[in-house]
N, C-alpha and C. Protein backbone atom coordinates (compact mmCIF):
# COMPACT_ATOMS: atom_id res chain seq x y z
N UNK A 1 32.31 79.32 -10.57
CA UNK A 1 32.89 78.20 -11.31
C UNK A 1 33.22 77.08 -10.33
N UNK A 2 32.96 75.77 -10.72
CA UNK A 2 33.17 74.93 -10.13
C UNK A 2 34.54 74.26 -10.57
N UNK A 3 35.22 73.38 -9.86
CA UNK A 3 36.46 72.52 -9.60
C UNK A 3 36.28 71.66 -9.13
N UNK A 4 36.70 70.40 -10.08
CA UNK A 4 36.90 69.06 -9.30
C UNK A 4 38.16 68.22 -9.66
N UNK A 5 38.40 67.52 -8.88
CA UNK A 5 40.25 66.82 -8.93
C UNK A 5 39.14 65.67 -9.74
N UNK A 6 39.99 65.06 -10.74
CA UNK A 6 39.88 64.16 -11.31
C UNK A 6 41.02 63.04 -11.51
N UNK A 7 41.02 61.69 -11.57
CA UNK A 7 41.69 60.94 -11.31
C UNK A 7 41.53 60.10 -12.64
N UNK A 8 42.68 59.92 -13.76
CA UNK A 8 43.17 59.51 -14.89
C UNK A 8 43.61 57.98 -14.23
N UNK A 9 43.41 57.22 -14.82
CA UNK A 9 43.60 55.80 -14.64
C UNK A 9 43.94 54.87 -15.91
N UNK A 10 45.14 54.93 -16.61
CA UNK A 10 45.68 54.37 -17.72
C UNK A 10 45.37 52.94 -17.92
N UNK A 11 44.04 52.67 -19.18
CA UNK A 11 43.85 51.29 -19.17
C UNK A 11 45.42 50.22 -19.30
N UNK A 12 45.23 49.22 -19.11
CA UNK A 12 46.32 48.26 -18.85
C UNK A 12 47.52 48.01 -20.07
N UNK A 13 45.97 48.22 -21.65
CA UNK A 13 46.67 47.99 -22.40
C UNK A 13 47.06 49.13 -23.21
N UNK A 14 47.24 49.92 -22.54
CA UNK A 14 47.64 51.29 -22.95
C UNK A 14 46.99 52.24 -24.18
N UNK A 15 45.80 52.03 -24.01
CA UNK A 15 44.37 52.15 -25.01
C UNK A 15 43.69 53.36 -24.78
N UNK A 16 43.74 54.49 -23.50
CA UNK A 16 43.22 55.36 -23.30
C UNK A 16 43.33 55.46 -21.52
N UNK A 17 42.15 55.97 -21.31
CA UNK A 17 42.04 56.00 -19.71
C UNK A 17 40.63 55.99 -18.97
N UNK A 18 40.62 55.90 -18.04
CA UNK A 18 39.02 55.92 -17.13
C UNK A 18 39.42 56.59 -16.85
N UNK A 19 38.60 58.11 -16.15
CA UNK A 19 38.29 58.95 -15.25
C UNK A 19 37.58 58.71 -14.21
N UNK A 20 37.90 59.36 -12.69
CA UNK A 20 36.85 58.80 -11.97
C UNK A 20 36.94 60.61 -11.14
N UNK A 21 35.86 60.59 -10.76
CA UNK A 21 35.66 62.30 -10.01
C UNK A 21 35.51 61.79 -8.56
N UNK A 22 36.32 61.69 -7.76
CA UNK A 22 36.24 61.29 -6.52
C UNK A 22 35.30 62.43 -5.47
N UNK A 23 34.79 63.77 -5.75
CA UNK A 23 34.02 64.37 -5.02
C UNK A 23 32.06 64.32 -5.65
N UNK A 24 32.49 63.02 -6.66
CA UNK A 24 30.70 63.29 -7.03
C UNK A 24 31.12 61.15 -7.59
N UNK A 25 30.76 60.40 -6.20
CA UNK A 25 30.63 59.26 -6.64
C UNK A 25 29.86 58.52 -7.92
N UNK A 26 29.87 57.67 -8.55
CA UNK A 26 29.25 57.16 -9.40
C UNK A 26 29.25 58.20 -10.73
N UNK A 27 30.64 59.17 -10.84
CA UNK A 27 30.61 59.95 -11.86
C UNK A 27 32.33 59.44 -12.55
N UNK A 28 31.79 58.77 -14.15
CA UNK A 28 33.03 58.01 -14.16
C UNK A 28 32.98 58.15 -16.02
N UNK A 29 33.98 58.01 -16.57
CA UNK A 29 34.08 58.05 -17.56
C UNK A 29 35.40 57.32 -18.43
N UNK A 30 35.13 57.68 -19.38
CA UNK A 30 36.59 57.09 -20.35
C UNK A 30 36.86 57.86 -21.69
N UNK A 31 38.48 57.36 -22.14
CA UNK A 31 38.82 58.68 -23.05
C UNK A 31 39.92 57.67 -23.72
N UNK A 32 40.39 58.08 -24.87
CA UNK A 32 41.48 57.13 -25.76
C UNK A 32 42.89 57.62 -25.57
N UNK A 33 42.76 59.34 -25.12
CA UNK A 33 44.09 60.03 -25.15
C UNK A 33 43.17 60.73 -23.86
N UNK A 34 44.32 61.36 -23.32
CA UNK A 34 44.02 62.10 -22.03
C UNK A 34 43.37 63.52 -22.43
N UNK A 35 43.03 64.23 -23.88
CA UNK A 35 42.78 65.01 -23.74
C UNK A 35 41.01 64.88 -24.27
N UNK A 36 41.07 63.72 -24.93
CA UNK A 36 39.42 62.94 -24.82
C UNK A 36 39.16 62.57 -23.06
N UNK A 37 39.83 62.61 -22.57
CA UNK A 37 39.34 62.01 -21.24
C UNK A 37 39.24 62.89 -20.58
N UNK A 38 39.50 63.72 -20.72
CA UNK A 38 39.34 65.15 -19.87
C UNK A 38 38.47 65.91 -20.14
N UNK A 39 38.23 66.14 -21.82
CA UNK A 39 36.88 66.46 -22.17
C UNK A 39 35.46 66.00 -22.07
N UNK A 40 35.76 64.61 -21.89
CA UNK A 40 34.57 63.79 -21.71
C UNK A 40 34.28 63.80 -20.12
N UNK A 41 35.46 64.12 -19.33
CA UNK A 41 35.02 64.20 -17.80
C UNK A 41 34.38 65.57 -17.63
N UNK A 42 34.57 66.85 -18.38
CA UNK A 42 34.18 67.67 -18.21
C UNK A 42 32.42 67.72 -18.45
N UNK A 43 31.97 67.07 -19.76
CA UNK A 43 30.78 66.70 -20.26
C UNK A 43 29.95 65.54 -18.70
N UNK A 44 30.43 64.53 -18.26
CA UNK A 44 30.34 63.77 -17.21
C UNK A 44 29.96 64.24 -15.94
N UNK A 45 30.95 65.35 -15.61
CA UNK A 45 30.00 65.92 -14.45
C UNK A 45 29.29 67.01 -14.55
N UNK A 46 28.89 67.93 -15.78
CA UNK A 46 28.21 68.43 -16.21
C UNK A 46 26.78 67.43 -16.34
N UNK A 47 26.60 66.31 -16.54
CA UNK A 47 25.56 65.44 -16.53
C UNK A 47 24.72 65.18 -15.06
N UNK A 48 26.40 64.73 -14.78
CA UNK A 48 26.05 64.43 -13.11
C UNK A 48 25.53 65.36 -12.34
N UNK A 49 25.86 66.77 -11.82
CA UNK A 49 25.33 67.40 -11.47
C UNK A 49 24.44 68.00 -11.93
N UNK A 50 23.89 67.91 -13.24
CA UNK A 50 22.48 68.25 -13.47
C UNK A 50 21.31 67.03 -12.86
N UNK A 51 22.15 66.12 -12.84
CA UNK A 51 20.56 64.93 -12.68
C UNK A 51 20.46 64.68 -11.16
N UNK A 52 21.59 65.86 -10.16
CA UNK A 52 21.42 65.28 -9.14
C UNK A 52 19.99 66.85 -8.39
N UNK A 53 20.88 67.89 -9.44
CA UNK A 53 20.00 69.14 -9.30
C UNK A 53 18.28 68.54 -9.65
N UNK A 54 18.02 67.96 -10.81
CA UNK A 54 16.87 67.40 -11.12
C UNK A 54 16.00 66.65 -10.24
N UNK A 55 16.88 65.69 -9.28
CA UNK A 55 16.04 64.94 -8.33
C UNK A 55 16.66 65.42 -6.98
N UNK A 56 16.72 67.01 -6.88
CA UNK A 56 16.40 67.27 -5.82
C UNK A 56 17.48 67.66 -4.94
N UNK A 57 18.60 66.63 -5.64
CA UNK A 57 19.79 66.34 -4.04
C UNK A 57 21.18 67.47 -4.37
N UNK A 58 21.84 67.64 -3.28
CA UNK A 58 22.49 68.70 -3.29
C UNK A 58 23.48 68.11 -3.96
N UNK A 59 24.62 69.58 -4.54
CA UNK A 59 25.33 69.19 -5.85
C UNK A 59 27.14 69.20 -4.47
N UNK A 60 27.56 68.34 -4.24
CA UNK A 60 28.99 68.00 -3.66
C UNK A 60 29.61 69.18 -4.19
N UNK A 61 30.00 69.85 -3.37
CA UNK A 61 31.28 70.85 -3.72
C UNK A 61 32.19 70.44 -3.11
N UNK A 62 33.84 70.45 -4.00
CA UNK A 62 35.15 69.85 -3.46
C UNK A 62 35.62 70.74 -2.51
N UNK A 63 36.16 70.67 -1.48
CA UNK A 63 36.10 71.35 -0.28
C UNK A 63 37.90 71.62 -0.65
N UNK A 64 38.71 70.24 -0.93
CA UNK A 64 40.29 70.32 -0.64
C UNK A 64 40.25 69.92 -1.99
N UNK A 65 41.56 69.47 -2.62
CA UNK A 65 41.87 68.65 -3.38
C UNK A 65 42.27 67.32 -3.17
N UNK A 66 41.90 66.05 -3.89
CA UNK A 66 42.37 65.04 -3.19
C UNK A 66 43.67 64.45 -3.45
N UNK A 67 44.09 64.12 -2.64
CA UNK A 67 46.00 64.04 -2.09
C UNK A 67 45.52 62.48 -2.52
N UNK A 68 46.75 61.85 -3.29
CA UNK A 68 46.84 60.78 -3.81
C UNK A 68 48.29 59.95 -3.19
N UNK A 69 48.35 58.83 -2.25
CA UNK A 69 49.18 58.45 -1.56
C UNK A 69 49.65 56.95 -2.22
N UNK A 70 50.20 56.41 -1.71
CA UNK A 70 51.02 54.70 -2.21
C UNK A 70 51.01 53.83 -0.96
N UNK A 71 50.63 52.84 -0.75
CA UNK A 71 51.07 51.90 0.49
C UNK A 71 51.56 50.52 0.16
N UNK A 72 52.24 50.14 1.00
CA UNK A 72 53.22 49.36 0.47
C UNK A 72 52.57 47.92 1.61
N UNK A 73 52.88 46.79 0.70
CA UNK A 73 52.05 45.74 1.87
C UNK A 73 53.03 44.20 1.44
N UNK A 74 53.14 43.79 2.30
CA UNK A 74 53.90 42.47 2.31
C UNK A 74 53.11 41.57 1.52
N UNK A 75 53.69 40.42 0.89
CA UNK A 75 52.46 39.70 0.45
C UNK A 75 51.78 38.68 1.06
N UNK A 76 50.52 38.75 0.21
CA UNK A 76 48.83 38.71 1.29
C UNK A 76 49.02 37.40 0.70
N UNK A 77 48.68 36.46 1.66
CA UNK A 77 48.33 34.91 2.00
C UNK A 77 47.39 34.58 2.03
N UNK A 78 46.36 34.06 1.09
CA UNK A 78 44.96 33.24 1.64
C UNK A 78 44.84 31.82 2.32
C-alpha cells in the first residue's frame, strides 16, 4: 500500500479546497468539502501514477512525511 501526505488548501472564499500531493508534482486537485477533496485526491494519484507507470517513468515513493513550517518576513519593498 502506498501513502502520500497531501496538502488541503482552503479556497479564499471558503468554497471547498485544492489538494496538492507534494511527493508526485503536477498531481493536484479540488473538492467542495474536505471529504470530496480527499476522495478526489485519492482518484488523482491513482491517475497519476498510472500514466507515469504507462510512459515508462518511475512511480515517487514518499520516503518521510512532509513537515509543514511558517516564516515570518518584514515587509517586502519594490
Amino acid at each position: 500500500m502506498l501513502n502520500y501526505t497531501v496538502i488541503l488548501e482552503p479556497d479564499e472564499m471558503g468554497r471547498g479546497y485544492t489538494v496538492l500531493v507534494p511527493a508526485l508534482p503536477g498531481c493536484i486537485t479540488q473538492g467542495r468539502s474536505k471529504e470530496e477533496a480527499l476522495d478526489r485526491a485519492k482518484e488523482a494519484i491513482r491517475c497519476h501514477i498510472e500514466s507515469l507507470q504507462k510512459d515508462g517513468l518511475p512511480v515517487p515513493v514518499e520516503k518521510a512525511p512532509v513537515e509543514l513550517a511558517s516564516v515570518q518576513l518584514a515587509e517586502v519593498r519594490g
